[in-house]
PDB file of N, CA and C in Angstrom:
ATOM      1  N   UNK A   1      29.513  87.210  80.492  1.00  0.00           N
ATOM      2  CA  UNK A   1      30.079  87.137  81.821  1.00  0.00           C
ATOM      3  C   UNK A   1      28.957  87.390  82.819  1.00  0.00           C
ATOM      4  N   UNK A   2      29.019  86.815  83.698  1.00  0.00           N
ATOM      5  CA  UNK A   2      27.578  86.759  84.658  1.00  0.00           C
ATOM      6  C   UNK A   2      28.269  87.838  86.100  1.00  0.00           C
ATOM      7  N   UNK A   3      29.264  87.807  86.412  1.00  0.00           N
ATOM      8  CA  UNK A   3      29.945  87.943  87.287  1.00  0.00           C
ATOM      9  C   UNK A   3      29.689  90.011  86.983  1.00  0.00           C
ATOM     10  N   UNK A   4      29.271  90.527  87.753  1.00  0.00           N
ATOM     11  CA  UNK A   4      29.329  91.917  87.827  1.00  0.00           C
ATOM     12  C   UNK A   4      30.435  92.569  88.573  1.00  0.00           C
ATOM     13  N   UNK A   5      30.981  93.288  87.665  1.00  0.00           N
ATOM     14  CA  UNK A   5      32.405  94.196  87.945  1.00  0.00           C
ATOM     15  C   UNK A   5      32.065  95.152  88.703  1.00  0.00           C
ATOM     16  N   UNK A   6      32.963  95.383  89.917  1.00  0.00           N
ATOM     17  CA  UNK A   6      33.179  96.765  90.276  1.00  0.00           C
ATOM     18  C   UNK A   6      33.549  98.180  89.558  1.00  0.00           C
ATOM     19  N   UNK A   7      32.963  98.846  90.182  1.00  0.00           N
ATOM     20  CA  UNK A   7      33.575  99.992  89.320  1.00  0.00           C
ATOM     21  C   UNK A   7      35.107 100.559  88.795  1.00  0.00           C
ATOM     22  N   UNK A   8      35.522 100.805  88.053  1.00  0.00           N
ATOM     23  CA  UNK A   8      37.165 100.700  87.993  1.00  0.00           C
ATOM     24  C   UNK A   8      37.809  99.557  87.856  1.00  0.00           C
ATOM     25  N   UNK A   9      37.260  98.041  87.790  1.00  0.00           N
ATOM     26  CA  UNK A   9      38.069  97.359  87.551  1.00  0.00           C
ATOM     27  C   UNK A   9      37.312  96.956  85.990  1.00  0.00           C
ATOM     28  N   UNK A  10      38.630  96.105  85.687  1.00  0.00           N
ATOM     29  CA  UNK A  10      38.840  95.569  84.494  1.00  0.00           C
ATOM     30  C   UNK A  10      38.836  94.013  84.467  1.00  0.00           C
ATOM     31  N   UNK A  11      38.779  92.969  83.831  1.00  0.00           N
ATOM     32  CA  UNK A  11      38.594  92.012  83.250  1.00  0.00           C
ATOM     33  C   UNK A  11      40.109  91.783  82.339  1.00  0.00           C
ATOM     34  N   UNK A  12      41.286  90.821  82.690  1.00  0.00           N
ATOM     35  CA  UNK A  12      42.862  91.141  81.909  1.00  0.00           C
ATOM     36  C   UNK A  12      42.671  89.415  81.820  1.00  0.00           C
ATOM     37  N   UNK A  13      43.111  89.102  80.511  1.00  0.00           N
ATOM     38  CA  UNK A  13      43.366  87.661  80.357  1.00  0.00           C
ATOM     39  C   UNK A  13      44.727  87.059  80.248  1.00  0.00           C
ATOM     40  N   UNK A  14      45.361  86.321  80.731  1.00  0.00           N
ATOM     41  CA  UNK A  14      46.954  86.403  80.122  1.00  0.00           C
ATOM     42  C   UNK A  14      47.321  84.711  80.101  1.00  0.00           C
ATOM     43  N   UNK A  15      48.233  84.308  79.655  1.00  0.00           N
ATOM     44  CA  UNK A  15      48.129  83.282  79.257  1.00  0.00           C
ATOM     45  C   UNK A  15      49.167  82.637  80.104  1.00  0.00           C
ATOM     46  N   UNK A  16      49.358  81.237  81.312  1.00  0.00           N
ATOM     47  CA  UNK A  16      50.179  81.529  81.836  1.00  0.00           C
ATOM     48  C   UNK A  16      50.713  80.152  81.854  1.00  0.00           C
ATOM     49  N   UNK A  17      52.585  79.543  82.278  1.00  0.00           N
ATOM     50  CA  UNK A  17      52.602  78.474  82.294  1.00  0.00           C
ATOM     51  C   UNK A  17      51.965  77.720  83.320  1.00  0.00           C
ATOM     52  N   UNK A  18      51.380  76.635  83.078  1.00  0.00           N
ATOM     53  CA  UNK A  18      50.877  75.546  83.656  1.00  0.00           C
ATOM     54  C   UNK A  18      51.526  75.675  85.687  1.00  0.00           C
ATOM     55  N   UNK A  19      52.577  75.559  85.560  1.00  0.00           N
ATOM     56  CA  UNK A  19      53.443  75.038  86.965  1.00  0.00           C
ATOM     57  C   UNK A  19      53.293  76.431  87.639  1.00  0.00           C
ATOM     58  N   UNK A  20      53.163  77.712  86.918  1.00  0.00           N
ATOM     59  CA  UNK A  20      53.228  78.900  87.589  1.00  0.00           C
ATOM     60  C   UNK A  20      51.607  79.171  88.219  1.00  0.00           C
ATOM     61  N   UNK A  21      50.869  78.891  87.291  1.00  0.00           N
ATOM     62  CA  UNK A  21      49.366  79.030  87.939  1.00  0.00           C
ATOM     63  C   UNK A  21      48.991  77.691  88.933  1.00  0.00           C
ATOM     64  N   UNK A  22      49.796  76.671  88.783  1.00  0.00           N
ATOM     65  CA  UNK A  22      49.398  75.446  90.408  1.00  0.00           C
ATOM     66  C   UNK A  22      50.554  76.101  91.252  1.00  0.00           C
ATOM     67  N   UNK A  23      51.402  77.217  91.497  1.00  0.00           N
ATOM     68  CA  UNK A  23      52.352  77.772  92.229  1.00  0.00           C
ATOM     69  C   UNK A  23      51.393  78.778  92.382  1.00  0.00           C
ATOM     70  N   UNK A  24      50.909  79.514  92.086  1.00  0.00           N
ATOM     71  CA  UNK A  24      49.744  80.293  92.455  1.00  0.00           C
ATOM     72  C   UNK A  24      48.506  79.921  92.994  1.00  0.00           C
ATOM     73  N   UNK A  25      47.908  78.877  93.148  1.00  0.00           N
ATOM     74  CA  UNK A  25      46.810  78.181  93.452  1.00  0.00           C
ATOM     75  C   UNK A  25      47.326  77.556  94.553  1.00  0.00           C
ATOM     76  N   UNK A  26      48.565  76.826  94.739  1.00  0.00           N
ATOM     77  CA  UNK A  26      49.075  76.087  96.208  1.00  0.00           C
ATOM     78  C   UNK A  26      49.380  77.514  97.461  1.00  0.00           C
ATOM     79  N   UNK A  27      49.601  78.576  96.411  1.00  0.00           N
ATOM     80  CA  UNK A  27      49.950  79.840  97.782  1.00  0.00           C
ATOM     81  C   UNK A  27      48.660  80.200  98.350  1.00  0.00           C
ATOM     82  N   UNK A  28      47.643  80.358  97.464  1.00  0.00           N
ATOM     83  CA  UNK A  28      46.086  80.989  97.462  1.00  0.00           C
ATOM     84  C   UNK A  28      45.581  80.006  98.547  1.00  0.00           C
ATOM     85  N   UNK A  29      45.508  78.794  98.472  1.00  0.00           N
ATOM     86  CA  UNK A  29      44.992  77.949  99.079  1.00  0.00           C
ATOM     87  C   UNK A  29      45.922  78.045 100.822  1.00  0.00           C
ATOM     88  N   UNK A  30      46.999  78.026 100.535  1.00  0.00           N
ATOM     89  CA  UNK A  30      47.504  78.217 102.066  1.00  0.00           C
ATOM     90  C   UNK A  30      47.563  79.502 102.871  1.00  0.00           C
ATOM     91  N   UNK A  31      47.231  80.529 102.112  1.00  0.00           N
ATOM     92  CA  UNK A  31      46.584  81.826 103.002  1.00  0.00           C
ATOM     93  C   UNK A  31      45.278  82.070 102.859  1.00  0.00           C
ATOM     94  N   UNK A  32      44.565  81.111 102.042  1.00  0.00           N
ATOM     95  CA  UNK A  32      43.091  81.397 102.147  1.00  0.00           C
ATOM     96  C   UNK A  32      42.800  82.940 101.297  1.00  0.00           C
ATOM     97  N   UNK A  33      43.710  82.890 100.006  1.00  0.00           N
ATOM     98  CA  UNK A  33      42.498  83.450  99.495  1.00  0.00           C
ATOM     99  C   UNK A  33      43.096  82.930  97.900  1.00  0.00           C
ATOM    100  N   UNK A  34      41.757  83.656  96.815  1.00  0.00           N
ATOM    101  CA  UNK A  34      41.660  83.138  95.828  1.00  0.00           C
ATOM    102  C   UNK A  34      42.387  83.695  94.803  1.00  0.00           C
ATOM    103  N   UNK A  35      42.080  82.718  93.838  1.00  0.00           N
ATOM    104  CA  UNK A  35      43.799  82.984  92.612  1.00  0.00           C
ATOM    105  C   UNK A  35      43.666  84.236  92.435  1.00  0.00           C
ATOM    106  N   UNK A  36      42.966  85.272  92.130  1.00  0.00           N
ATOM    107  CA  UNK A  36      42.909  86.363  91.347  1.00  0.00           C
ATOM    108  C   UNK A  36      43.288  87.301  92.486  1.00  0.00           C
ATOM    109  N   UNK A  37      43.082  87.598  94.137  1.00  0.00           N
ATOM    110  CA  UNK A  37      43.640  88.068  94.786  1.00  0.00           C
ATOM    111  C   UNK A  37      45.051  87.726  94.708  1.00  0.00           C
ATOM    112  N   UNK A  38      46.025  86.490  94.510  1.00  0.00           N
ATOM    113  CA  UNK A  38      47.327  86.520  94.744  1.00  0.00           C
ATOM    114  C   UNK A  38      47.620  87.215  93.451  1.00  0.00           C
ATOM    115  N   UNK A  39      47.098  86.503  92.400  1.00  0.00           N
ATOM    116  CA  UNK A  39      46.860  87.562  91.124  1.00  0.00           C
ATOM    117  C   UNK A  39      47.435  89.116  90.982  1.00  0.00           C
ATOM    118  N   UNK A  40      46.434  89.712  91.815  1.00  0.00           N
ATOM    119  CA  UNK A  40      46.415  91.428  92.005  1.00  0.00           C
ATOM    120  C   UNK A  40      47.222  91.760  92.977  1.00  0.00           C
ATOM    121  N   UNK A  41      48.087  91.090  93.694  1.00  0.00           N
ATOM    122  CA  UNK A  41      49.051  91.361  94.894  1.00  0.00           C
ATOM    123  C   UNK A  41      50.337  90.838  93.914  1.00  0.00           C
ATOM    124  N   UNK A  42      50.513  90.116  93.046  1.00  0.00           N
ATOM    125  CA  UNK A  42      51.940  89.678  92.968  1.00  0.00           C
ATOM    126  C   UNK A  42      52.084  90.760  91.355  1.00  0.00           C
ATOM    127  N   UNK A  43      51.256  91.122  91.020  1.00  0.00           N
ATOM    128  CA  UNK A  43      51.189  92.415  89.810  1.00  0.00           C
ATOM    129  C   UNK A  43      51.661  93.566  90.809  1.00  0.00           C
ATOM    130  N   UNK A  44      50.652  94.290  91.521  1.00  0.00           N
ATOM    131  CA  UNK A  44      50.936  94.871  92.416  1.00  0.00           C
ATOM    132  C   UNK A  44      52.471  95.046  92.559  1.00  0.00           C
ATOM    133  N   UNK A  45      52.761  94.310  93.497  1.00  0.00           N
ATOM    134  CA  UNK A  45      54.212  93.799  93.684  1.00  0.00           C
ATOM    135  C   UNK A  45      54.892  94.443  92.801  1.00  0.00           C
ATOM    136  N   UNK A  46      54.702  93.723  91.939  1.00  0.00           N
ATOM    137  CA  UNK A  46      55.763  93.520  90.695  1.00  0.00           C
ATOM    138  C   UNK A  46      55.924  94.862  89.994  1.00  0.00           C
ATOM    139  N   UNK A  47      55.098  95.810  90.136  1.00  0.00           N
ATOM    140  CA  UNK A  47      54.580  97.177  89.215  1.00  0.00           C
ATOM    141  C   UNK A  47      55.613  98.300  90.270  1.00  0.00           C
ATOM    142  N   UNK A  48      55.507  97.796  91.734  1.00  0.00           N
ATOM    143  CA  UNK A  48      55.944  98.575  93.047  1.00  0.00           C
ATOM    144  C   UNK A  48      57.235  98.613  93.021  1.00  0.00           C
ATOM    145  N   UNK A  49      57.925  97.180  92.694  1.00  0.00           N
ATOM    146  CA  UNK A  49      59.414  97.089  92.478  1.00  0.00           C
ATOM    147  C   UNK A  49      60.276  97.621  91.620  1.00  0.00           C
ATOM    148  N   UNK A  50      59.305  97.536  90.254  1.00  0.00           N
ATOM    149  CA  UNK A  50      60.176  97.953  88.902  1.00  0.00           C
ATOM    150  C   UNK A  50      60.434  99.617  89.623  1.00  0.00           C
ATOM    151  N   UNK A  51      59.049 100.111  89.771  1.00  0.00           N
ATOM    152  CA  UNK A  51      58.763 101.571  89.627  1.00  0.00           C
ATOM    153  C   UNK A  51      60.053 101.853  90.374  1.00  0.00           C
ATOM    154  N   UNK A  52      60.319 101.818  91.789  1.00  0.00           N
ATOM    155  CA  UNK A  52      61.513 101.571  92.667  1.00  0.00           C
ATOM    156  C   UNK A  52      63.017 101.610  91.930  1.00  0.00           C
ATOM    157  N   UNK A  53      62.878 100.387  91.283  1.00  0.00           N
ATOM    158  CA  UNK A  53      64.243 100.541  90.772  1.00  0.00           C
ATOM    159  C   UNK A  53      64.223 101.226  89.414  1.00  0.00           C
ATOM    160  N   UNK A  54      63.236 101.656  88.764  1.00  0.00           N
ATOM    161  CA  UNK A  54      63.651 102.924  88.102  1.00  0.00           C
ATOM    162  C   UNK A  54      63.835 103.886  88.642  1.00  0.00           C
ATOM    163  N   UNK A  55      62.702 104.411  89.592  1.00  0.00           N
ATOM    164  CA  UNK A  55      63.518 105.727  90.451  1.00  0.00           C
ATOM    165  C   UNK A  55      65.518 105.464  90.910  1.00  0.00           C
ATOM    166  N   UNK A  56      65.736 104.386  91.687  1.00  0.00           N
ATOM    167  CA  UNK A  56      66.984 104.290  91.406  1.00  0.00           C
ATOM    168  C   UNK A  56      68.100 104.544  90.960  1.00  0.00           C
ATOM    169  N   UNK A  57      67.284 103.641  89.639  1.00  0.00           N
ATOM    170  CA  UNK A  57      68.566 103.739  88.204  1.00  0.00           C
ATOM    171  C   UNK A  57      68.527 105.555  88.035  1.00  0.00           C
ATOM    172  N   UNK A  58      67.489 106.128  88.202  1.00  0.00           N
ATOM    173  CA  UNK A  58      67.296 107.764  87.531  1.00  0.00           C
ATOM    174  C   UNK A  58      68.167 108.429  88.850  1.00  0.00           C
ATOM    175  N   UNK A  59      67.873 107.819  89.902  1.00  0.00           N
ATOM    176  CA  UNK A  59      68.601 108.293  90.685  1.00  0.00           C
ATOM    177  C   UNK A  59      70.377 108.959  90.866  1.00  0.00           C
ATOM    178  N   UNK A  60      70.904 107.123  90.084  1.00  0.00           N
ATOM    179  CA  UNK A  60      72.093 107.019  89.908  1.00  0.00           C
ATOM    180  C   UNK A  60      73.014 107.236  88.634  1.00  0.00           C
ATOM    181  N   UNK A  61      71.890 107.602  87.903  1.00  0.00           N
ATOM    182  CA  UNK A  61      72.478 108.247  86.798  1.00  0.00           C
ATOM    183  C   UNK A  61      72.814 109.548  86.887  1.00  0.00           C
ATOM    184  N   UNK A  62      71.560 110.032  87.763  1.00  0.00           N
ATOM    185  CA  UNK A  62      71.812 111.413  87.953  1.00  0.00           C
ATOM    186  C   UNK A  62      73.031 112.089  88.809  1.00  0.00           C
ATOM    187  N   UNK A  63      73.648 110.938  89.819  1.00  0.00           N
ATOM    188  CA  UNK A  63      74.429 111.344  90.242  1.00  0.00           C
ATOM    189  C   UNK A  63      76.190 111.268  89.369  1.00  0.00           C
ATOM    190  N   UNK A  64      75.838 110.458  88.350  1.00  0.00           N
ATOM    191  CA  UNK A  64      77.189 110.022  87.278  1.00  0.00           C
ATOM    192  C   UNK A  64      77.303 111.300  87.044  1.00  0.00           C
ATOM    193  N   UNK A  65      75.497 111.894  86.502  1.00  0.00           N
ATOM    194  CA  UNK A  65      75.436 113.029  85.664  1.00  0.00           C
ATOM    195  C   UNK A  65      76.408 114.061  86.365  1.00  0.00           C
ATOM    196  N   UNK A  66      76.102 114.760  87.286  1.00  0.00           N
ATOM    197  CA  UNK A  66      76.654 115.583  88.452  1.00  0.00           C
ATOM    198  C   UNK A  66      78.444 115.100  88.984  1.00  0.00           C
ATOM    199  N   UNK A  67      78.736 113.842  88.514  1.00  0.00           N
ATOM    200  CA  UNK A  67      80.023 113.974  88.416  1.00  0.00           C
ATOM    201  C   UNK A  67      79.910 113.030  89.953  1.00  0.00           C
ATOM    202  N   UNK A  68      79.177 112.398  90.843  1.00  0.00           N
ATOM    203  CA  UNK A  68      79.163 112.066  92.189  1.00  0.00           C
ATOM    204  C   UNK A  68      79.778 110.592  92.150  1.00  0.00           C
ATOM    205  N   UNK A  69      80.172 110.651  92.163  1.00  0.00           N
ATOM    206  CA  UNK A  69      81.223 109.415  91.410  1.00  0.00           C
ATOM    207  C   UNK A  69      81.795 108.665  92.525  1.00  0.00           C
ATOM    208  N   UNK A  70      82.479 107.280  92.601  1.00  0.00           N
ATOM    209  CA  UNK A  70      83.632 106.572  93.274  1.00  0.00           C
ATOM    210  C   UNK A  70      84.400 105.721  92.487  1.00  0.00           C
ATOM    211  N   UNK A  71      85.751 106.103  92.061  1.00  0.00           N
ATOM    212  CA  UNK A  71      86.396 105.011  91.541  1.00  0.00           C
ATOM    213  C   UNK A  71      86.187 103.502  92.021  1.00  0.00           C
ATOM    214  N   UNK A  72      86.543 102.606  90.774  1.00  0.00           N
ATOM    215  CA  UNK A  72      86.144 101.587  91.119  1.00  0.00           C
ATOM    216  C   UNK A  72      88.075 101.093  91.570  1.00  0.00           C
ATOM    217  N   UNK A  73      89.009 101.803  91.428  1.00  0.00           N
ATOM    218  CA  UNK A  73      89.738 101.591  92.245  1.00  0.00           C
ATOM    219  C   UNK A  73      89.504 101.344  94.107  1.00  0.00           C
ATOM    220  N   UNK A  74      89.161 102.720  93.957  1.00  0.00           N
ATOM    221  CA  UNK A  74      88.768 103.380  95.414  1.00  0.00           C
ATOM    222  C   UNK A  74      88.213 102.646  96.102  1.00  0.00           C
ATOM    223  N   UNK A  75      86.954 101.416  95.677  1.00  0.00           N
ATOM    224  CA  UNK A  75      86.196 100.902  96.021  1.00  0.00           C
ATOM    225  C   UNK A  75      86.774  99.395  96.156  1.00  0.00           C
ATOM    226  N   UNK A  76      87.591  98.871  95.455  1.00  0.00           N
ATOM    227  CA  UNK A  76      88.166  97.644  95.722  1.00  0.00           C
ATOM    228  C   UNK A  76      89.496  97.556  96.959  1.00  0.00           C
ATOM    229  N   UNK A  77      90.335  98.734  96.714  1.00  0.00           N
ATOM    230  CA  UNK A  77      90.954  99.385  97.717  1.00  0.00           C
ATOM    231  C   UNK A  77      90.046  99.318  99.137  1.00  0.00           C
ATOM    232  N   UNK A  78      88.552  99.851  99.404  1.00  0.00           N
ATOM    233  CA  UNK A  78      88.267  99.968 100.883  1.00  0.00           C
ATOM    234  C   UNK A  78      88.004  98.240 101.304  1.00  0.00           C
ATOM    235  N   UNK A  79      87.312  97.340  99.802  1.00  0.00           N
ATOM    236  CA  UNK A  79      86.893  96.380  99.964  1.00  0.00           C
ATOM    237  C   UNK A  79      88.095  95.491 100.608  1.00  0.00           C
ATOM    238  N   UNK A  80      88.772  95.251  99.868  1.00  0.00           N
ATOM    239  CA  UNK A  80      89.893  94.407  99.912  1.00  0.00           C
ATOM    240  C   UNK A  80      90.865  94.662 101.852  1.00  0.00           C
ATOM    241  N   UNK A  81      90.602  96.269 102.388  1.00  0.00           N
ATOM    242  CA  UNK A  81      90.815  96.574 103.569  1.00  0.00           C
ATOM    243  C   UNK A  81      89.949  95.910 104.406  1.00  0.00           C
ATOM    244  N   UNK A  82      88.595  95.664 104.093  1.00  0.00           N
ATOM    245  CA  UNK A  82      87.845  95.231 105.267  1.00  0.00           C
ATOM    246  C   UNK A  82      87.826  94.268 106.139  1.00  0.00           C
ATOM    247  N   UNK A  83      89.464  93.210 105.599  1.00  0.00           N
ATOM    248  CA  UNK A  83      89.499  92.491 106.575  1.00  0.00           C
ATOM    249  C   UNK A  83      90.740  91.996 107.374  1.00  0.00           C
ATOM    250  N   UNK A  84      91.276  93.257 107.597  1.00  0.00           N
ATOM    251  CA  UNK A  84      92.474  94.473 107.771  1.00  0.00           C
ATOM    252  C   UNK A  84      91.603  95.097 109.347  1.00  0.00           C
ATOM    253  N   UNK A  85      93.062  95.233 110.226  1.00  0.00           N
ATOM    254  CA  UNK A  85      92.533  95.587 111.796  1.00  0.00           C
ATOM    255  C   UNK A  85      92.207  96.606 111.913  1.00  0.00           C
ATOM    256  N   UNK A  86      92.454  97.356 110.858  1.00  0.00           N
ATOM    257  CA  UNK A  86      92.311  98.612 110.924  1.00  0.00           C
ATOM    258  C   UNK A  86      91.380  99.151 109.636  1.00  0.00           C
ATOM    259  N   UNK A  87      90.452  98.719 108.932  1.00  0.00           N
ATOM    260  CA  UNK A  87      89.983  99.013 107.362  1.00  0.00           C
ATOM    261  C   UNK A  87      90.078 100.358 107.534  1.00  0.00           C
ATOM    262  N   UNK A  88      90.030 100.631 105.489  1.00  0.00           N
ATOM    263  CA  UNK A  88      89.819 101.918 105.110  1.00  0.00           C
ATOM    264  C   UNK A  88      88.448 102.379 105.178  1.00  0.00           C
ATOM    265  N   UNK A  89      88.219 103.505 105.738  1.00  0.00           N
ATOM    266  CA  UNK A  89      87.012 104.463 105.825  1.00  0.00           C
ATOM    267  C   UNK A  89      86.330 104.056 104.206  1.00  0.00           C
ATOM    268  N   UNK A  90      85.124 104.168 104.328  1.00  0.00           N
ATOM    269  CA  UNK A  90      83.997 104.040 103.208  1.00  0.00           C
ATOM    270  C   UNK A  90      84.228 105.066 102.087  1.00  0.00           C
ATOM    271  N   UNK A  91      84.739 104.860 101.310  1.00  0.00           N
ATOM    272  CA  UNK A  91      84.952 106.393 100.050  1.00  0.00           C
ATOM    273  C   UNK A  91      83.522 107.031 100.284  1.00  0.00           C
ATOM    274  N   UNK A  92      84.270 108.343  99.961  1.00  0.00           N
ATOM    275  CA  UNK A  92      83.442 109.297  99.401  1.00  0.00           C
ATOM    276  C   UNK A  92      83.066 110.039  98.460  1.00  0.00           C
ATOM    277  N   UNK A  93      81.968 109.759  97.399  1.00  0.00           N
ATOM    278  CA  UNK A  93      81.814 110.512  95.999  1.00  0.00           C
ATOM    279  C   UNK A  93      82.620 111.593  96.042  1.00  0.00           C
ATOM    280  N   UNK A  94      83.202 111.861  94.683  1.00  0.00           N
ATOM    281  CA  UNK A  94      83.719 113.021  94.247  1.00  0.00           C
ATOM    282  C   UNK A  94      82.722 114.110  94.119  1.00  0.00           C
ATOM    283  N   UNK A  95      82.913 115.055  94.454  1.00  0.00           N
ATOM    284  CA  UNK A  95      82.109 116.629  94.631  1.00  0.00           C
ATOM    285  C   UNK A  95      82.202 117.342  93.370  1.00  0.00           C
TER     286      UNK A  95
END
C-alpha cells in the first residue's frame, strides 16, 4: 500500500453490491466528496442509530420491568377517540 495511514485509522475491506457502491459514488460525486468519506459517514450513521435504539429498547424494557406499563386496551380506546370532539386524554403508565 503506498498510501500512508493516519494514526488510529485502519484499512476495512468489505465486499459490496455493485448498485450500492454506484449509489455511493453518484452521492460522493454530488456533494463533492470521495467514496470512502460517504463511506465513514454512512457507518458512522449507522453505528449512531443502532446504539440509539438500543438505549431505547433498554430503556423500554426497563420500564415493562418497573411495571410502567399502558394497556393496549387503553391505548386503542384514546386512539380510536381522537377523532371524537372531545378525545380521550393521552393514558398514563401504570405506577
Amino acid at each position: 500500500m503506498s498510501e500512508k495511514l493516519s494514526a488510529g485509522k485502519q484499512v476495512v475491506s468489505v465486499q459490496m453490491p455493485a448498485d450500492l457502491v454506484d449509489a455511493m459514488d453518484r452521492y460522493g460525486e454530488a456533494i463533492e466528496r470521495p467514496r470512502s468519506w460517504v463511506m465513514r459517514e454512512a457507518v458512522a450513521s449507522y453505528l449512531a442509530y443502532e446504539a440509539e435504539k438500543d438505549r431505547a429498547t433498554r430503556r423500554a424494557l426497563a420500564d415493562v420491568d418497573a411495571g410502567r406499563t399502558i394497556s393496549a386496551e387503553a391505548v386503542k380506546a384514546w386512539a380510536d377517540s381522537l377523532d371524537q370532539a372531545n378525545p380521550l386524554p393521552l393514558p398514563e403508565p401504570k405506577r
